[in-house]
Protein backbone atom coordinates (compact mmCIF):
# COMPACT_ATOMS: atom_id res chain seq x y z
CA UNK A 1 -15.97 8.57 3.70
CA UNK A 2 -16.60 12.08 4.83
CA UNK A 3 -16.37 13.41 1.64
CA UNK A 4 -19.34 11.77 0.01
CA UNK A 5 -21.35 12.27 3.13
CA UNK A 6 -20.72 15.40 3.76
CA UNK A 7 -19.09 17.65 0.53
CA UNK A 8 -19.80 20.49 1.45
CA UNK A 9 -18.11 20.98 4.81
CA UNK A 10 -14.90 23.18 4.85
CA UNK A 11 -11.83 21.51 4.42
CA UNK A 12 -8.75 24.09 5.38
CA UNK A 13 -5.45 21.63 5.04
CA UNK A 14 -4.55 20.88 1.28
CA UNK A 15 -1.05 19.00 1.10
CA UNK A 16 1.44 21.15 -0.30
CA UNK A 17 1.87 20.54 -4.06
CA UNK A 18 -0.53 17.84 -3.98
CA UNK A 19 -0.61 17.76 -7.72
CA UNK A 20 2.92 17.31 -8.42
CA UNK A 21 4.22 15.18 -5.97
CA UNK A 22 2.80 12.21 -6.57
CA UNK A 23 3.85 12.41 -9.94
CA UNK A 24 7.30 13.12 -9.20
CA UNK A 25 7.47 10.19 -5.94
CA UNK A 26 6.08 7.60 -9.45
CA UNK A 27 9.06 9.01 -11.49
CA UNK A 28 11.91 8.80 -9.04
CA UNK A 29 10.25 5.57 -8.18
CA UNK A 30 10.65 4.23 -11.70
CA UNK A 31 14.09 5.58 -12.22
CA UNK A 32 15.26 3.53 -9.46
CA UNK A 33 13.63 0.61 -10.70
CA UNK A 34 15.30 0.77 -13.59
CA UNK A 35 18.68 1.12 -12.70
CA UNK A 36 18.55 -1.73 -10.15
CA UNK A 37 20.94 -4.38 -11.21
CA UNK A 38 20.02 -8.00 -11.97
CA UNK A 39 21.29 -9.87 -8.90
CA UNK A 40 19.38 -7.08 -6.48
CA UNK A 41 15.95 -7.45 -8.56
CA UNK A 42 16.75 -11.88 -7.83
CA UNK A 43 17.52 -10.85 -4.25
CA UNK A 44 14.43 -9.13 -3.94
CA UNK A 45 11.91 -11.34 -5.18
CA UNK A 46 13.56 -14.24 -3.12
CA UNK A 47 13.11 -12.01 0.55
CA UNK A 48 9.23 -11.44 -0.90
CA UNK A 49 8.72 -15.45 -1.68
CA UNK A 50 10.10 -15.67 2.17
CA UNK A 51 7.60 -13.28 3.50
CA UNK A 52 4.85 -14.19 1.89
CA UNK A 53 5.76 -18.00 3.31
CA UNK A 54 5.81 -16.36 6.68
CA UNK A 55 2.62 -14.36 5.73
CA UNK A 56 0.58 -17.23 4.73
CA UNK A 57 1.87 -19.46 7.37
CA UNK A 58 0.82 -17.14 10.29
CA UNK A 59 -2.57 -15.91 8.77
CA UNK A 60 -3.50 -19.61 8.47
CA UNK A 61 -2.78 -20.71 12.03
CA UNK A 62 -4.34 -17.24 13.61
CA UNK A 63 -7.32 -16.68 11.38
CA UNK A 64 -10.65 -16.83 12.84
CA UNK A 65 -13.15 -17.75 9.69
CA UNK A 66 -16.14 -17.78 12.77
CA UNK A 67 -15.29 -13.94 13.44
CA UNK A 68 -18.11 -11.86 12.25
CA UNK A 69 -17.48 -8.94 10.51
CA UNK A 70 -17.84 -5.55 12.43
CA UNK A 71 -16.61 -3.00 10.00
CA UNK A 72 -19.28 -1.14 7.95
CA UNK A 73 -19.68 -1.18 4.22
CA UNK A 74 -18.42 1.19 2.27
């Protein structure tokens, strides 16, 4: 937000090999991935049906659709 309000102030802190490391974090990401066997990738997408069960259930019951928004645009 600060940066397109104000782009000119200084800004001293720049993460350390900010260029590279998100590249390597997607690699290693996808190498993993990859080598994950069959009954861990079933495994996996049965614990995410389960949350998003739990998820859904709880945003339904403790959502307030009357609540007006504070936030401001972006």
């Amino acid at each position: 937000m600060y940066r397109k309000q104000q782009p000119d102030l200084p800004r001293p802190f720049k993460v350390p090999f900010g260029n590279i490391l998100p590249i390597l974090s997607i690699v290693v990401c996808a190498v993993l991935m990859i080598n994950i066997t069959l009954p861990a990738w079933i495994s996996y997408f049965i614990w995410l049906g389960i949350g998003l069960l739990f998820y859904l259930g709880y945003s339904v019951r403790h959502v307030d659709v009357n609540q007006e928004h504070t936030g401001e645009a972006e």
